[in-house]
PDB file of N, CA and C in Angstrom:
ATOM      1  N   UNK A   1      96.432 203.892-124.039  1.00  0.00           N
ATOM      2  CA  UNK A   1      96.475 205.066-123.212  1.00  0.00           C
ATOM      3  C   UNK A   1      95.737 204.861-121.888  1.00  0.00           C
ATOM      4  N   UNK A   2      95.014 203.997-121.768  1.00  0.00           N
ATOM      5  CA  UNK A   2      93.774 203.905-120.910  1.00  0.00           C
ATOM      6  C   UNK A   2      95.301 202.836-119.523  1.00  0.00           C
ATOM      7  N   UNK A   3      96.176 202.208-120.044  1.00  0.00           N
ATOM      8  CA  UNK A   3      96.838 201.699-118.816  1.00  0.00           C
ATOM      9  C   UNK A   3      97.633 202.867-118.478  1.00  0.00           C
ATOM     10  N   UNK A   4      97.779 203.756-118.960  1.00  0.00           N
ATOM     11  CA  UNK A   4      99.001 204.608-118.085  1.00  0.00           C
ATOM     12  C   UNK A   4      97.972 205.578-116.471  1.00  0.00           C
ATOM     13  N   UNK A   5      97.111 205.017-116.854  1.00  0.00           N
ATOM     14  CA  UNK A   5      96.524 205.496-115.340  1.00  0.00           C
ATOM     15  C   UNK A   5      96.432 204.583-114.231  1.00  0.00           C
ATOM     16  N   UNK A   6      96.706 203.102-114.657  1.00  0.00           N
ATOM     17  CA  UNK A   6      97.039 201.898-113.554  1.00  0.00           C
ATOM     18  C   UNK A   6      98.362 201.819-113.111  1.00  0.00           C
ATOM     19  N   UNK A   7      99.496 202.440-114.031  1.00  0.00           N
ATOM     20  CA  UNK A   7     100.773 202.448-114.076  1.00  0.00           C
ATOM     21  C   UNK A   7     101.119 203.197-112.695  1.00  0.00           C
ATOM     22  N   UNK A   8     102.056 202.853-111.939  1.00  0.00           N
ATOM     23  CA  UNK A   8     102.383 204.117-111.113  1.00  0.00           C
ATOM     24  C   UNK A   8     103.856 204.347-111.267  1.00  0.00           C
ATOM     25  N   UNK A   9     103.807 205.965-111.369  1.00  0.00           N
ATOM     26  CA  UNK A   9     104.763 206.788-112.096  1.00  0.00           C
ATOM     27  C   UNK A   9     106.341 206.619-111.690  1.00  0.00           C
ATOM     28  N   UNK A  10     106.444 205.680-110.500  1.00  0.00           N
ATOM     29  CA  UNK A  10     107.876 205.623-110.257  1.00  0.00           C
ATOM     30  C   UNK A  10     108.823 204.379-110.941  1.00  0.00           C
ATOM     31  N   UNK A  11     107.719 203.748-111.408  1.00  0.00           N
ATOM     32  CA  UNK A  11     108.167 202.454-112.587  1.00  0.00           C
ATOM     33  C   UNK A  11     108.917 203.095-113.703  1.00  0.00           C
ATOM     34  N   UNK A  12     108.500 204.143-114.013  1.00  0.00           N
ATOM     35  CA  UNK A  12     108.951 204.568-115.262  1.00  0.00           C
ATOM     36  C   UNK A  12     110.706 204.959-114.877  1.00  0.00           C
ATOM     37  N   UNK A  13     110.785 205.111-113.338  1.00  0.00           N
ATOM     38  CA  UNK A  13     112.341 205.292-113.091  1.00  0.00           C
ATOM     39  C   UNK A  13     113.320 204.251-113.317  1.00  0.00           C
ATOM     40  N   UNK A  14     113.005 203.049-113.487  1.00  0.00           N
ATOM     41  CA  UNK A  14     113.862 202.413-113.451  1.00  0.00           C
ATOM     42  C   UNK A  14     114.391 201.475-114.997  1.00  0.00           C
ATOM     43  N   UNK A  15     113.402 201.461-116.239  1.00  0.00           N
ATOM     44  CA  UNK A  15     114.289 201.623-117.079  1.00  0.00           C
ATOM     45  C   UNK A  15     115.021 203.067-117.468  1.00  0.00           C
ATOM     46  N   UNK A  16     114.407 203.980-117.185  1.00  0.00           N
ATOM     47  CA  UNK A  16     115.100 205.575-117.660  1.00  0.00           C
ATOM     48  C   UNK A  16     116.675 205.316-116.806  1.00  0.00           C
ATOM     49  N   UNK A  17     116.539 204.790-115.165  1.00  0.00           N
ATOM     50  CA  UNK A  17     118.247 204.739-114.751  1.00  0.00           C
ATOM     51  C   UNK A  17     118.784 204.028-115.994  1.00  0.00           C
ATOM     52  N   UNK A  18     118.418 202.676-115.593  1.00  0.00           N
ATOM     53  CA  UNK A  18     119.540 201.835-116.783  1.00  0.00           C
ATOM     54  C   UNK A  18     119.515 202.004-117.898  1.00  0.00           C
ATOM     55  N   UNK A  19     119.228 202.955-118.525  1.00  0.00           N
ATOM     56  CA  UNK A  19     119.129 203.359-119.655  1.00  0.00           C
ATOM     57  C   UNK A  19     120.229 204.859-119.770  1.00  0.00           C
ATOM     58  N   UNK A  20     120.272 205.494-119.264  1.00  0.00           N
ATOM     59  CA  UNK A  20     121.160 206.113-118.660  1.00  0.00           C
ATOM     60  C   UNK A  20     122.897 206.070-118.340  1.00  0.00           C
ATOM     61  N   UNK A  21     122.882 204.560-117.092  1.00  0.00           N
ATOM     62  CA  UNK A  21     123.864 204.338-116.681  1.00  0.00           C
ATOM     63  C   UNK A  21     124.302 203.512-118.339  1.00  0.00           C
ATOM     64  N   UNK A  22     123.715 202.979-118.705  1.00  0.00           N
ATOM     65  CA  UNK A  22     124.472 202.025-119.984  1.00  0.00           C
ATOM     66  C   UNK A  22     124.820 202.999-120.963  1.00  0.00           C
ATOM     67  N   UNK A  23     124.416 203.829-121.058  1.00  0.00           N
ATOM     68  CA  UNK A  23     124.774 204.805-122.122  1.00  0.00           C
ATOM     69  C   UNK A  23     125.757 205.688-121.486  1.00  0.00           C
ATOM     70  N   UNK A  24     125.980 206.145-120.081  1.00  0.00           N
ATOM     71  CA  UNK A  24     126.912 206.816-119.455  1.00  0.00           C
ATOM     72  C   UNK A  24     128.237 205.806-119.649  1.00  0.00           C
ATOM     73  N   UNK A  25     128.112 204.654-118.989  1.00  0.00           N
ATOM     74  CA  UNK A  25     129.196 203.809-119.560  1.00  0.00           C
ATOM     75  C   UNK A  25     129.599 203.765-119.874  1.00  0.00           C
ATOM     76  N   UNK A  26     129.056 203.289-121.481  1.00  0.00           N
ATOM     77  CA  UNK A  26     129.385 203.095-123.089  1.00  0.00           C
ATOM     78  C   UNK A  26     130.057 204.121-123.300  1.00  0.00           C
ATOM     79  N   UNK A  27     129.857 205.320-122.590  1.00  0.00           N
ATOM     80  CA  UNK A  27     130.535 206.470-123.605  1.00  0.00           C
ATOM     81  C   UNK A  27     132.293 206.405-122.806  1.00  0.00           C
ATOM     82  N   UNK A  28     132.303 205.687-121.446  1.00  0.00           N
ATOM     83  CA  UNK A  28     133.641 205.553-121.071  1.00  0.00           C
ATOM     84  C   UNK A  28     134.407 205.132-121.046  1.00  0.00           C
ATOM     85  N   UNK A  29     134.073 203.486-121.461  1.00  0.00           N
ATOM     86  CA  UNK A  29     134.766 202.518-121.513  1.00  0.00           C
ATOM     87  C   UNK A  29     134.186 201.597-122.531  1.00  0.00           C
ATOM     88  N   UNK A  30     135.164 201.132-123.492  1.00  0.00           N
ATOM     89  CA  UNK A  30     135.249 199.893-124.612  1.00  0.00           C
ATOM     90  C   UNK A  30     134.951 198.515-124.448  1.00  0.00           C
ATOM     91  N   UNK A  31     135.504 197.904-123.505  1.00  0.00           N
ATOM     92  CA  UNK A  31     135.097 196.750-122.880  1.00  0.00           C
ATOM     93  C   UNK A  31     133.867 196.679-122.371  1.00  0.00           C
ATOM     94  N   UNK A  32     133.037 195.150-123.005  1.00  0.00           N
ATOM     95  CA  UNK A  32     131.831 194.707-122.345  1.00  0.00           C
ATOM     96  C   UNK A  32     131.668 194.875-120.626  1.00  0.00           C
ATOM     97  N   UNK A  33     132.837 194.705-120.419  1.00  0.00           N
ATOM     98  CA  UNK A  33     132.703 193.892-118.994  1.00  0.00           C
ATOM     99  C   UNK A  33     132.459 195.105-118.157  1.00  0.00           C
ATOM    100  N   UNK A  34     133.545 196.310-118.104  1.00  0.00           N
ATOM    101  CA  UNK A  34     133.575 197.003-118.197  1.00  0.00           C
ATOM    102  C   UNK A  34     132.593 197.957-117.784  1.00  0.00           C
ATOM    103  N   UNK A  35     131.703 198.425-119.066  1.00  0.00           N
ATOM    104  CA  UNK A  35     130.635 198.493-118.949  1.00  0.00           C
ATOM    105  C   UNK A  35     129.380 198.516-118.301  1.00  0.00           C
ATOM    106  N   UNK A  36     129.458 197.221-118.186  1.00  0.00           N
ATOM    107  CA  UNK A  36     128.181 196.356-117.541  1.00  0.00           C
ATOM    108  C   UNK A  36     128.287 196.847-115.801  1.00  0.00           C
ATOM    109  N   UNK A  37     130.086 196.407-115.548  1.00  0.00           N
ATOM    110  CA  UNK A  37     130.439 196.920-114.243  1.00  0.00           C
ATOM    111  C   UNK A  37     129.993 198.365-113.854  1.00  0.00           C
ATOM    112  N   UNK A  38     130.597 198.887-114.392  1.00  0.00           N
ATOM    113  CA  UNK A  38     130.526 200.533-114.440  1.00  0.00           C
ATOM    114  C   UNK A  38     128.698 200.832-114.089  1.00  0.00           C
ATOM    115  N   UNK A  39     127.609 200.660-115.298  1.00  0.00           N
ATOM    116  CA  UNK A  39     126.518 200.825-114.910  1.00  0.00           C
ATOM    117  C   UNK A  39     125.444 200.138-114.118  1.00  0.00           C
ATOM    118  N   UNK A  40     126.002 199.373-113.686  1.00  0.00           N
ATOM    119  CA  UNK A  40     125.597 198.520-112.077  1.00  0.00           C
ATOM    120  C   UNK A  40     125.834 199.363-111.084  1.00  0.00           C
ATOM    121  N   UNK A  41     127.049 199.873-111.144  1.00  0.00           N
ATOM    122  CA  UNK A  41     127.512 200.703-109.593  1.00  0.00           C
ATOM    123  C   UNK A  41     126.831 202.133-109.860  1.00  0.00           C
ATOM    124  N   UNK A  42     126.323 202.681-111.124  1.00  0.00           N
ATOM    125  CA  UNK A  42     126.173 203.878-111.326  1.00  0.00           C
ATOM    126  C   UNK A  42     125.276 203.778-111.083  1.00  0.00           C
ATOM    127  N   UNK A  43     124.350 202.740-111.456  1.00  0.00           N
ATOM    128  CA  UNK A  43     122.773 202.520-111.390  1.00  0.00           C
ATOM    129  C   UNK A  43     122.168 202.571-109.693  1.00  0.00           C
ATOM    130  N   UNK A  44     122.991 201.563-109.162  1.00  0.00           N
ATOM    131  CA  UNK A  44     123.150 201.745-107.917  1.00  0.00           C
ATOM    132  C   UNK A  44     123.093 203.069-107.159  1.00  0.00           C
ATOM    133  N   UNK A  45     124.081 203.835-107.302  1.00  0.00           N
ATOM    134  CA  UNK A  45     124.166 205.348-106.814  1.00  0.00           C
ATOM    135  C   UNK A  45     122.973 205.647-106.903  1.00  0.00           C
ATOM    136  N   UNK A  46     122.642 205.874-108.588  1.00  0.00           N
ATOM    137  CA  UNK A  46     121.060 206.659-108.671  1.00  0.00           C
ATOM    138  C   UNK A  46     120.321 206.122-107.837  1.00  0.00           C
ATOM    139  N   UNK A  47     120.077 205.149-107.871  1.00  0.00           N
ATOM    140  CA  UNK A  47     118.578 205.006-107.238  1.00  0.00           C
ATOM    141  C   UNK A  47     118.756 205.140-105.787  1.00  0.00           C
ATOM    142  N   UNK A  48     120.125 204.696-105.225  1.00  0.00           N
ATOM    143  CA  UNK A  48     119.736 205.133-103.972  1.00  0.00           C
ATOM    144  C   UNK A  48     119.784 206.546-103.290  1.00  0.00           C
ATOM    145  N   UNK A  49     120.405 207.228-104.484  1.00  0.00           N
ATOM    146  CA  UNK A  49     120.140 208.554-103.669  1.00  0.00           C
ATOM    147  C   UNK A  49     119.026 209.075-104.027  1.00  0.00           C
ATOM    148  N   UNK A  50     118.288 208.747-105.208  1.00  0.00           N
ATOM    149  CA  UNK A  50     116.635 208.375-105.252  1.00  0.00           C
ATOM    150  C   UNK A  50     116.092 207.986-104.420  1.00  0.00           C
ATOM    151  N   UNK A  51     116.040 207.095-103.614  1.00  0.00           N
ATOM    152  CA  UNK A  51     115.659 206.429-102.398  1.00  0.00           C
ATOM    153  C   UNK A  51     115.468 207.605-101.452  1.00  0.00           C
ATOM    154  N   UNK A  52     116.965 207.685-101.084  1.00  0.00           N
ATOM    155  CA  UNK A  52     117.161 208.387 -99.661  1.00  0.00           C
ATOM    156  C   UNK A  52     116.332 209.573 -99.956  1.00  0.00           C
ATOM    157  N   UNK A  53     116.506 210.200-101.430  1.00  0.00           N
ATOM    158  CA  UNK A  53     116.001 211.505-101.552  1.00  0.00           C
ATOM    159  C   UNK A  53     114.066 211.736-101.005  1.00  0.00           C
ATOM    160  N   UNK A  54     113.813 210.858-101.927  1.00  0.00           N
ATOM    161  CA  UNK A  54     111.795 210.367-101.640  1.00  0.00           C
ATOM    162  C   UNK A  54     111.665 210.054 -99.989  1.00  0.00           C
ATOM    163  N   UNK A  55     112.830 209.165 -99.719  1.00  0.00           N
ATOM    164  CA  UNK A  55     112.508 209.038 -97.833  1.00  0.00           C
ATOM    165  C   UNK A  55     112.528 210.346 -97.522  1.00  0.00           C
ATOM    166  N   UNK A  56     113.205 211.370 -97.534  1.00  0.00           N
ATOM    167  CA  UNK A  56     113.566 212.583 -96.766  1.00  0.00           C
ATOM    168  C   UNK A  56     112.196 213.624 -97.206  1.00  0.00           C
ATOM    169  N   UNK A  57     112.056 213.612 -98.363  1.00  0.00           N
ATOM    170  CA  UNK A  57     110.774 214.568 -99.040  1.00  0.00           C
ATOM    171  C   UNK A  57     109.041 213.723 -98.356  1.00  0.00           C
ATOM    172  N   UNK A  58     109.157 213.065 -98.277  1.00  0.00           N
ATOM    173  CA  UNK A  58     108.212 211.846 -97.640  1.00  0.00           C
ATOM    174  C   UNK A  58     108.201 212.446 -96.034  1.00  0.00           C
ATOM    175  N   UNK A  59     108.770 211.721 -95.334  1.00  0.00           N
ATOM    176  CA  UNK A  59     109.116 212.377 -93.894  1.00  0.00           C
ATOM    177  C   UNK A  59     109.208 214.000 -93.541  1.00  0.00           C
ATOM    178  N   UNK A  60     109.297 214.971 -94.745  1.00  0.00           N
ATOM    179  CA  UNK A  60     109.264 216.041 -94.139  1.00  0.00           C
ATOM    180  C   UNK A  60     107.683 216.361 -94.465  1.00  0.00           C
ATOM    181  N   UNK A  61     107.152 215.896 -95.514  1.00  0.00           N
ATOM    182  CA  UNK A  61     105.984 216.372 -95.730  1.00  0.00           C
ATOM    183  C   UNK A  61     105.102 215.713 -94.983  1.00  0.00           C
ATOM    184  N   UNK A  62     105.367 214.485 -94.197  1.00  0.00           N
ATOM    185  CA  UNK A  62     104.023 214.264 -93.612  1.00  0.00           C
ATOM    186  C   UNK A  62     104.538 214.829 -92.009  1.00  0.00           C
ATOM    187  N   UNK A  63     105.653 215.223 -91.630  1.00  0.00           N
ATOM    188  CA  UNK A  63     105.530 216.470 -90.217  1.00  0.00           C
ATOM    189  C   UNK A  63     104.585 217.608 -90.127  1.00  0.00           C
ATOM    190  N   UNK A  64     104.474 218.040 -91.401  1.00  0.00           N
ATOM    191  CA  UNK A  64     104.075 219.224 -91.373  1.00  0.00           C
ATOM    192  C   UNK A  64     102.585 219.385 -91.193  1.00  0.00           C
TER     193      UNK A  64
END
């Protein structure tokens, strides 16, 4: 318990995406390949509109 205070909290985003996109996947398509494809590009999306989202919340809060 004593490391989750060295941890910083945005680590925890990135197995929760792929964890996510592989299971969003899986539920669409049968094929490995498939798959794998599918939650790469999904994974992708998330985080970058994760990204863009933290840039924009970031930049407005330090205007103010």
């Amino acid at each position: 318990m004593i490391f989750f205070g060295m941890i910083h909290l945005y680590w925890f985003v990135l197995p929760l995406v792929i964890a996510i996109s592989l299971v969003y996947s899986a539920s669409r398509h049968e094929n490995w390949r498939l798959i794998w494809l599918h939650a790469g590009r999904l994974s992708s999306w998330i985080l970058g509109i994760l990204v863009i989202t933290t840039t924009v919340l970031l930049l407005i809060n330090t205007q103010v």
